[in-house]
Protein backbone atom coordinates (compact mmCIF):
# COMPACT_ATOMS: atom_id res chain seq x y z
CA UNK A 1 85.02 41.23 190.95
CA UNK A 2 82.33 39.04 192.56
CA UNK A 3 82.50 35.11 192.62
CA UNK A 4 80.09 34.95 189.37
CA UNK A 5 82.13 37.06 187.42
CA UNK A 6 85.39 35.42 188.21
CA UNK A 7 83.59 31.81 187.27
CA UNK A 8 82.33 33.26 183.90
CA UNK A 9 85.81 34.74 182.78
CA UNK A 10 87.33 31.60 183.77
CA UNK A 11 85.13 29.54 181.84
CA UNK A 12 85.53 31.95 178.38
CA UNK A 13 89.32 31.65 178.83
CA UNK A 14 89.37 27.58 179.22
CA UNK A 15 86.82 27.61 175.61
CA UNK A 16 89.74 29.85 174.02
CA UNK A 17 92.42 27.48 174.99
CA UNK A 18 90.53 24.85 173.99
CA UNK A 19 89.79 26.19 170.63
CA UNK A 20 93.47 27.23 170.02
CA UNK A 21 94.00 23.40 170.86
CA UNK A 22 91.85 21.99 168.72
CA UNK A 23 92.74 24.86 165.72
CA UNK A 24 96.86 24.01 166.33
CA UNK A 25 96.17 20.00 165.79
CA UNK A 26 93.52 20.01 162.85
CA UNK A 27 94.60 18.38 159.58
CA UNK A 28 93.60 19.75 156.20
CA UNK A 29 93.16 16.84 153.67
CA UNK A 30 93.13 18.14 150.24
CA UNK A 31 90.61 16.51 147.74
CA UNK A 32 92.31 13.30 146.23
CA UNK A 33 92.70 14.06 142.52
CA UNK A 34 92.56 10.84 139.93
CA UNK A 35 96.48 10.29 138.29
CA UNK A 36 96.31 11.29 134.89
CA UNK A 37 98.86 7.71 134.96
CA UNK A 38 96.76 4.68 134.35
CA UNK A 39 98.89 2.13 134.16
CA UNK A 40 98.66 2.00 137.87
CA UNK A 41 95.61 2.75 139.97
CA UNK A 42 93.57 5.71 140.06
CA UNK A 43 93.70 7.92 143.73
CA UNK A 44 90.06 7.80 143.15
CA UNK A 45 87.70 4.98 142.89
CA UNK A 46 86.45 4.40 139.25
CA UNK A 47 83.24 2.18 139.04
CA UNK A 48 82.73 0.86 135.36
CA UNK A 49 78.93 -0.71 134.43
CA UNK A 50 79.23 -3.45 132.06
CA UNK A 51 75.98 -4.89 131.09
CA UNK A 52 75.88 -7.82 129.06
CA UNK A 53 72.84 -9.27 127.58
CA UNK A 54 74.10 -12.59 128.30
CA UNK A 55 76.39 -14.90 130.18
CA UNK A 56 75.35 -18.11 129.53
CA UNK A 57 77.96 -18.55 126.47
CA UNK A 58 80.80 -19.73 127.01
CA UNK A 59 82.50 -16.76 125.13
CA UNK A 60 81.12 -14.24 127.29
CA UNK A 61 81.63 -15.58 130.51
CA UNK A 62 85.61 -15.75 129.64
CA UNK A 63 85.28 -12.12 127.99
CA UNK A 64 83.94 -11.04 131.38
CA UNK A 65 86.58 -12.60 133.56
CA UNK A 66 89.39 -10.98 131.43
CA UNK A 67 87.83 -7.69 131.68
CA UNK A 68 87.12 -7.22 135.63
CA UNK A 69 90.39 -8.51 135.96
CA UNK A 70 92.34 -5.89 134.05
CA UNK A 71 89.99 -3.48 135.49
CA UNK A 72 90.51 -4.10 138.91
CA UNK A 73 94.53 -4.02 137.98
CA UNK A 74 94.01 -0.45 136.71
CA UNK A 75 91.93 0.62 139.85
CA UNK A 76 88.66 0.57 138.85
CA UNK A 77 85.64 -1.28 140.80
CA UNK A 78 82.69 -2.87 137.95
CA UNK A 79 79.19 -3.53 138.27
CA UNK A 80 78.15 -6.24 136.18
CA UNK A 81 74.62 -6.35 134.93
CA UNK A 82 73.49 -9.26 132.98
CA UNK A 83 70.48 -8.68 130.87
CA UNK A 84 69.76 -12.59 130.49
CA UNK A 85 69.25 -12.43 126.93
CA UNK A 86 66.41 -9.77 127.46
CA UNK A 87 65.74 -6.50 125.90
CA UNK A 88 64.05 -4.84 128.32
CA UNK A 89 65.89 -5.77 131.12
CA UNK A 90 69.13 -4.20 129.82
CA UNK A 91 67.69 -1.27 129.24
CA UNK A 92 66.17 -1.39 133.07
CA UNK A 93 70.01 -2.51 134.06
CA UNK A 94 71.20 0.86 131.67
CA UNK A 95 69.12 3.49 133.61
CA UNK A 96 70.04 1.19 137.23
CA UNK A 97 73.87 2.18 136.16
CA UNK A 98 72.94 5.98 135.42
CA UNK A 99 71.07 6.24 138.88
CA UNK A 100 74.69 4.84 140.54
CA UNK A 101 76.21 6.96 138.37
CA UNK A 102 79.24 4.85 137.27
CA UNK A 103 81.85 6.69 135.55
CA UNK A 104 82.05 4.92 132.34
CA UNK A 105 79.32 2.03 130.63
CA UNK A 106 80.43 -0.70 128.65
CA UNK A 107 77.82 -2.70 126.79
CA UNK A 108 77.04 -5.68 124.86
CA UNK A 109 74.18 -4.93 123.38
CA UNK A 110 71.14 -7.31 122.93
CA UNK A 111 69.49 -6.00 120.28
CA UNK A 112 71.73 -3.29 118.12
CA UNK A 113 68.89 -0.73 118.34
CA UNK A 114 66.95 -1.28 121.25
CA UNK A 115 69.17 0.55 123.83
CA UNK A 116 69.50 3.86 121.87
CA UNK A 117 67.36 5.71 124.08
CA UNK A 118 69.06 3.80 127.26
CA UNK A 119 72.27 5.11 125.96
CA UNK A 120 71.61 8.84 124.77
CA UNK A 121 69.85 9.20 128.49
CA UNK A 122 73.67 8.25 129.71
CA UNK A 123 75.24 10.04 127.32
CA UNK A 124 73.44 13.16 128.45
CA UNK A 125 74.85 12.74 131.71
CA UNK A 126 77.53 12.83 130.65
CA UNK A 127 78.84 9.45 130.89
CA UNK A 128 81.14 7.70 128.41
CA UNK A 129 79.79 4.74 126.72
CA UNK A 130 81.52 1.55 124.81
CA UNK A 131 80.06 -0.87 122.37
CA UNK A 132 81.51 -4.55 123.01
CA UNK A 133 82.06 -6.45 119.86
CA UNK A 134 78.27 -5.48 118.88
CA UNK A 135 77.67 -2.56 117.35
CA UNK A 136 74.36 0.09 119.40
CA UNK A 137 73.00 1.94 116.32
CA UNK A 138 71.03 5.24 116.49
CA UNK A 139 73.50 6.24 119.54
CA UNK A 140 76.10 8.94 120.18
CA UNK A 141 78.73 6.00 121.72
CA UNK A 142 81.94 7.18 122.07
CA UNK A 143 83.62 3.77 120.92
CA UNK A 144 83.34 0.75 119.70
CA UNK A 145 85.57 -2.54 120.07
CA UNK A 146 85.05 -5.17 117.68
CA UNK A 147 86.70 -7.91 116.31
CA UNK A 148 86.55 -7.12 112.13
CA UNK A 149 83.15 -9.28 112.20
CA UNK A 150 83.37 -8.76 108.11
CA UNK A 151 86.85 -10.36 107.88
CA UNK A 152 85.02 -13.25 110.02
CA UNK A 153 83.06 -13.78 107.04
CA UNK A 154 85.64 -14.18 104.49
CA UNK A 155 87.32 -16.13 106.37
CA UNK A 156 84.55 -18.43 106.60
CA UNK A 157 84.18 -18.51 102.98
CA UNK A 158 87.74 -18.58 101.96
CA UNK A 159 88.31 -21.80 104.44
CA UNK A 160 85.17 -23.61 103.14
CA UNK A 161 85.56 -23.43 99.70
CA UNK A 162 88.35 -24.97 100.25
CA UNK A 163 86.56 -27.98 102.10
CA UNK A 164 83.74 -27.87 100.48
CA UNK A 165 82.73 -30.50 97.53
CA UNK A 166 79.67 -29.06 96.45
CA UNK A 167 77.97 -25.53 95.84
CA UNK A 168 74.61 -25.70 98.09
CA UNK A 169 75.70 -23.94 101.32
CA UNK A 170 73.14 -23.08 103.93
CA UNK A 171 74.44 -20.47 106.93
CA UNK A 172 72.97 -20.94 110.31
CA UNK A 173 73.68 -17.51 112.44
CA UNK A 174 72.67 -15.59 115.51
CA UNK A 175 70.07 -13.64 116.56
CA UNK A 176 69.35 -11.09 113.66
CA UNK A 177 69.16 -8.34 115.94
CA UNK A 178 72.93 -9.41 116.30
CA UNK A 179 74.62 -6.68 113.44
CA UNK A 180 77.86 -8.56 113.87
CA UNK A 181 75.87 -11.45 111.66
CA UNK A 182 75.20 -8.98 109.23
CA UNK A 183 78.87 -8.20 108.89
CA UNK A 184 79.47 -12.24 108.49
CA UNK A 185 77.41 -11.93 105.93
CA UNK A 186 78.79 -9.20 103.96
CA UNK A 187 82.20 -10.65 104.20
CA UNK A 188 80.93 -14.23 103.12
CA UNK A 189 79.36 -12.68 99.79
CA UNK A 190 82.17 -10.64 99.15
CA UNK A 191 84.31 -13.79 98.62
CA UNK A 192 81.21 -16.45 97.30
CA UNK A 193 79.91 -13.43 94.46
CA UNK A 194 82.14 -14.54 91.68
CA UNK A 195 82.04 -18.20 92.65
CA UNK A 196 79.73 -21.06 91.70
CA UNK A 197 78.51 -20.84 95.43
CA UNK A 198 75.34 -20.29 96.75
CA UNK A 199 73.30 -20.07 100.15
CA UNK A 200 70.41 -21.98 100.12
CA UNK A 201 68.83 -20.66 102.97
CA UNK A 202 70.03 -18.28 106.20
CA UNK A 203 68.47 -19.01 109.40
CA UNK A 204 69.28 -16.82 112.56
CA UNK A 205 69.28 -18.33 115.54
CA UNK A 206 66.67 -16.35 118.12
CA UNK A 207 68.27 -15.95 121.28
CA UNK A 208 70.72 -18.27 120.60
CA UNK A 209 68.55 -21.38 121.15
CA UNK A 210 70.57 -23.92 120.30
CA UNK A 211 67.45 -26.00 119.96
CA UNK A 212 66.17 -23.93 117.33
CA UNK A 213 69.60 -24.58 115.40
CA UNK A 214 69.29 -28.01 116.16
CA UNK A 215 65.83 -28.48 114.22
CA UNK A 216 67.19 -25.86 111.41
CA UNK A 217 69.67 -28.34 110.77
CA UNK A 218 67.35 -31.37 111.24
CA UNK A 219 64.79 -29.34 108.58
CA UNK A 220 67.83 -28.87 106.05
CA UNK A 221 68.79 -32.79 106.51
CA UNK A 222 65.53 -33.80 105.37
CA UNK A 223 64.96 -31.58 103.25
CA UNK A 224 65.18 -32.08 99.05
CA UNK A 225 68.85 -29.97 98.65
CA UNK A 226 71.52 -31.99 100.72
CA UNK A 227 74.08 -29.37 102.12
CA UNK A 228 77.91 -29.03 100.89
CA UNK A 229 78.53 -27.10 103.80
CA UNK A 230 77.39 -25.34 107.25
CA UNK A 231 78.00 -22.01 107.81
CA UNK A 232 77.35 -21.20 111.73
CA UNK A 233 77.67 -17.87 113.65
CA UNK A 234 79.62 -19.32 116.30
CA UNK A 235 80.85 -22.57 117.70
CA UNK A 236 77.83 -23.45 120.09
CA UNK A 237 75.50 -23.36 116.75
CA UNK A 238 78.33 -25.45 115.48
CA UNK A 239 78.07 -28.30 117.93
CA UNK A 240 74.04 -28.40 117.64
CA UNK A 241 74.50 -28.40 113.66
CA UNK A 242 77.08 -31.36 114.37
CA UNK A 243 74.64 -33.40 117.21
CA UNK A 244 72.09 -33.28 114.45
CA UNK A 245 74.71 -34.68 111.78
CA UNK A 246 75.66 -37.58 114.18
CA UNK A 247 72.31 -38.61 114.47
CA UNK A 248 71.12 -38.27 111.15
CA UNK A 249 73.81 -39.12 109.06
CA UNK A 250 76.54 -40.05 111.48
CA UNK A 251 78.74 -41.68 108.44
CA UNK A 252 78.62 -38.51 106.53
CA UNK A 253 80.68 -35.76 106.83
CA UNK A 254 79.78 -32.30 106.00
CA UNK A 255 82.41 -29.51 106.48
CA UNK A 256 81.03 -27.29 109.38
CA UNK A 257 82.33 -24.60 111.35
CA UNK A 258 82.09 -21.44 113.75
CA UNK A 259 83.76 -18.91 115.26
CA UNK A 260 84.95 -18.22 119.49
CA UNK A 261 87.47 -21.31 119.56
CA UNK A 262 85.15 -22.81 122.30
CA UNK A 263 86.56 -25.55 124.07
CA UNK A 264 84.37 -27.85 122.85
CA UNK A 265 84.95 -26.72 119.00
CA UNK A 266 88.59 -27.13 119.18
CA UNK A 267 87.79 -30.81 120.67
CA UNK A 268 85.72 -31.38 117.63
CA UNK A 269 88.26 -30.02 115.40
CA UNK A 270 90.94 -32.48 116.88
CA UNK A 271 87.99 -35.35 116.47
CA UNK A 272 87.61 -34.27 112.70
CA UNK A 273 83.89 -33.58 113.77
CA UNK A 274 84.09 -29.76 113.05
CA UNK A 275 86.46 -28.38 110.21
CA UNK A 276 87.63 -25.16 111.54
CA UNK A 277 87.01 -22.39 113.46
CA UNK A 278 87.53 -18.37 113.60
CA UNK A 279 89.40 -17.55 116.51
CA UNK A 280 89.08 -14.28 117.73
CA UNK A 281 91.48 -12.73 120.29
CA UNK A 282 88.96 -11.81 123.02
CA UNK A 283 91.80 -11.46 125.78
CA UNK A 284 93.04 -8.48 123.53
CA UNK A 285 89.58 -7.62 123.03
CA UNK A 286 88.47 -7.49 126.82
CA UNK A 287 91.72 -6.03 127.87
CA UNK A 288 91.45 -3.29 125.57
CA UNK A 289 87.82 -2.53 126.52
CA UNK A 290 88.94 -2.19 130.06
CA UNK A 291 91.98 0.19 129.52
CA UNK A 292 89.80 2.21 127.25
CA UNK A 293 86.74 2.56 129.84
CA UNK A 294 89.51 4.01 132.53
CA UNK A 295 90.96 5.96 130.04
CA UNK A 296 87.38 7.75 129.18
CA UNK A 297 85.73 7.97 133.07
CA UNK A 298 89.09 9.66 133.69
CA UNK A 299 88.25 12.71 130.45
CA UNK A 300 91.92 11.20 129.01
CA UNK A 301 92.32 10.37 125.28
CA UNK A 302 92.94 7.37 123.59
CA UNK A 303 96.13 6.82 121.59
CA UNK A 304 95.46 6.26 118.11
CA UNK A 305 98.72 4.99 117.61
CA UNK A 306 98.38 2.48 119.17
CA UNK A 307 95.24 1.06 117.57
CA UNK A 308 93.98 0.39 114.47
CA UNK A 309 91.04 2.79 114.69
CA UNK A 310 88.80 2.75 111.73
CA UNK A 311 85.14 4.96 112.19
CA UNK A 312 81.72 2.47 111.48
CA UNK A 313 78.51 4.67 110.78
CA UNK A 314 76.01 3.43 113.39
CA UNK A 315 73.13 5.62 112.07
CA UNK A 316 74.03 8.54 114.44
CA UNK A 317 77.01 9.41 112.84
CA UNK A 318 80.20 7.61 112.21
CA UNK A 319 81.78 6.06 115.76
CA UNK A 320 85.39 5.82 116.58
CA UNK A 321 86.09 2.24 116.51
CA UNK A 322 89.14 -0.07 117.14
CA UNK A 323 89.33 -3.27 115.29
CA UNK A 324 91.04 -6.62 115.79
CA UNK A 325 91.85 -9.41 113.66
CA UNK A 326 91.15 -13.24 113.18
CA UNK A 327 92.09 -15.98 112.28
CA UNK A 328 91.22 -19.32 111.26
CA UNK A 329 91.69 -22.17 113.20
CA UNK A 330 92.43 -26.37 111.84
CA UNK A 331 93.55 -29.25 112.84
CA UNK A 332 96.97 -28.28 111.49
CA UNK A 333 97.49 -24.46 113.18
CA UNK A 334 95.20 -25.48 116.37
CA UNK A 335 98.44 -26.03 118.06
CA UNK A 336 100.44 -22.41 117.42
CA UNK A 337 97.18 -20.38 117.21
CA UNK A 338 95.10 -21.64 120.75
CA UNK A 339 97.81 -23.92 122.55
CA UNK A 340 100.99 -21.65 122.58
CA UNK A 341 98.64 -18.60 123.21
CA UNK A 342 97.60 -19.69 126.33
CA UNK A 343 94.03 -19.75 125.06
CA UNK A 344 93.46 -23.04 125.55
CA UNK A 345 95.58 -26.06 127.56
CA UNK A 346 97.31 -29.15 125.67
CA UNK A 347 95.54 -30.87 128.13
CA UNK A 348 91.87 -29.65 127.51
CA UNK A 349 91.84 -29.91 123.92
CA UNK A 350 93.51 -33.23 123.70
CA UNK A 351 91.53 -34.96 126.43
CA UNK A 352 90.30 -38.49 125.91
């Protein structure tokens, strides 16, 4: 065997040692599987795309907080979009979250039926969408997380007639677009019907511009029919209906109130400013909305015993949907209901 030959053999046998080497020490790593388990964090990353159409309420921003947080605690990673109170943008921050192809979409709709396209195009795809506390119509969601919007209402007008002297009401609300106003307002006229009550007028608020409230209210002060009471459709609308009072008529009190148990309403509800408020239990609400996104990106049921799950017809067809309850909120529960939640501080609502 010639010099060449012997080179060229010992070259093939040092690439088939090597190769053995290499074959003996590889590692196999299997595909990491999500847990079926979600009380503790899936193997694989979940993302979750929550687009709001807002944060510049106080409500929201807190709703938001709550719900990363107990996302991130069950292992999921969320993309926050916020639509900034426009229509078209959310549904450009919709098709954003199809193209990263998140594994679940919550959303807080601007307009109930503008982002029924938005949503059937990420329903198609597969991807599992929630409704936040406003109801999409037209769309195949598959859930919807509410506070019972129509018990808001009678609550309202159970509470008022109570406070209220007279029988001219006028109801300053949201956006109309807003369907959880619409619910309000059936639960308001299902208590007022058989009652001496009437609305004088219903405003909604566009965009909730608290400016616009603030003139509604200035409008119905001067106006010929002095109101017995002030419906609002939360407690920001609440505390422009107030400012205009104050300046106006600032020795006359006329029984106002909201819903959210803002800061600032439960302040005014202390100060005798504002009579009451709905509180809603949004911690629930946002925790729930997280567990329930997880629970859907990973293709795993939801327990219906442990919700109150109640189907709403959207216009589609009728939408599993999980409801929580409210409750009122005076100067004479404030205490129990907000303080000894947690919801609010001692400290914050009793500040000088």
């Amino acid at each position: 065997m010639n010099l060449i030959k012997k080179i060229n053999l010992t070259i093939i046998l040092f690439i088939l040692l090597l190769a053995a080497s290499c074959k003996k020490n590889e590692v196999t790593v299997a595909p990491r599987q999500p847990r079926t388990n979600t009380t503790a964090a899936a193997s694989n990353p979940i993302t979750i795309g929550f687009s709001i159409d807002t944060l510049a309420i106080e409500r929201w921003q807190r709703d938001m907080d709550v719900f990363i947080n107990k996302a991130k605690e069950m292992g999921a990673d969320v993309i926050v979009q916020n639509a900034g109170n426009s229509i078209e943008e959310q549904n450009r921050q919709l098709m954003y979250l199809l193209e990263r192809n998140v594994n679940a979409v919550v959303v807080l709709p601007k307009d109930a039926a503008s982002i029924s396209e938005s949503v059937q195009k990420l329903r198609s795809k597969g991807i599992p969408v929630i409704s936040y506390d406003r109801l999409t119509l037209n769309a195949d969601i598959n859930l919807y997380l509410t506070i019972d919007s129509e018990k808001v209402g009678e609550q309202m007008a159970q509470e008022m007639l109570r406070r209220a002297k007279g029988e001219n009401w006028y109801c300053i609300l949201g956006p109309e677009e807003d369907y959880n106003m619409t619910l309000i307002m059936e639960g308001l006229d299902r208590i007022i019907r058989t009652t001496p009550v009437h609305i004088n007028h219903t405003f909604y608020t566009d965009g909730w511009n608290y400016d616009l409230s603030y003139q509604e209210m200035v409008r119905i002060l001067k106006g010929d029919t002095f109101p017995d009471a002030i419906i609002c459709g939360n407690d920001a609308v609440a505390a422009s209906v107030i400012d205009a009072i104050s300046r106006y008529y600032p020795d006359t009190h006329i029984p106002v109130c909201g819903q959210d148990a803002d800061i600032s309403a439960c302040q005014y509800i202390v100060q005798g400013k504002q009579d009451f408020t709905i509180y809603k239990p949004i911690i629930q609400l946002a925790e729930l909305a997280a567990e329930c996104a997880v629970h859907l990106a990973l293709h795993e049921n939801i327990s219906e015993n442990r919700f109150r799950i109640r189907p709403i017809n959207n216009g589609f067809g009728d939408i599993p949907t999980i409801w929580l309850e409210p409750s009122y909120v005076d100067k004479y529960n404030l205490d129990k209901v907000i303080i000894e939640s947690g919801f609010h501080s001692a400290a914050s609502v009793y500040k000088d």
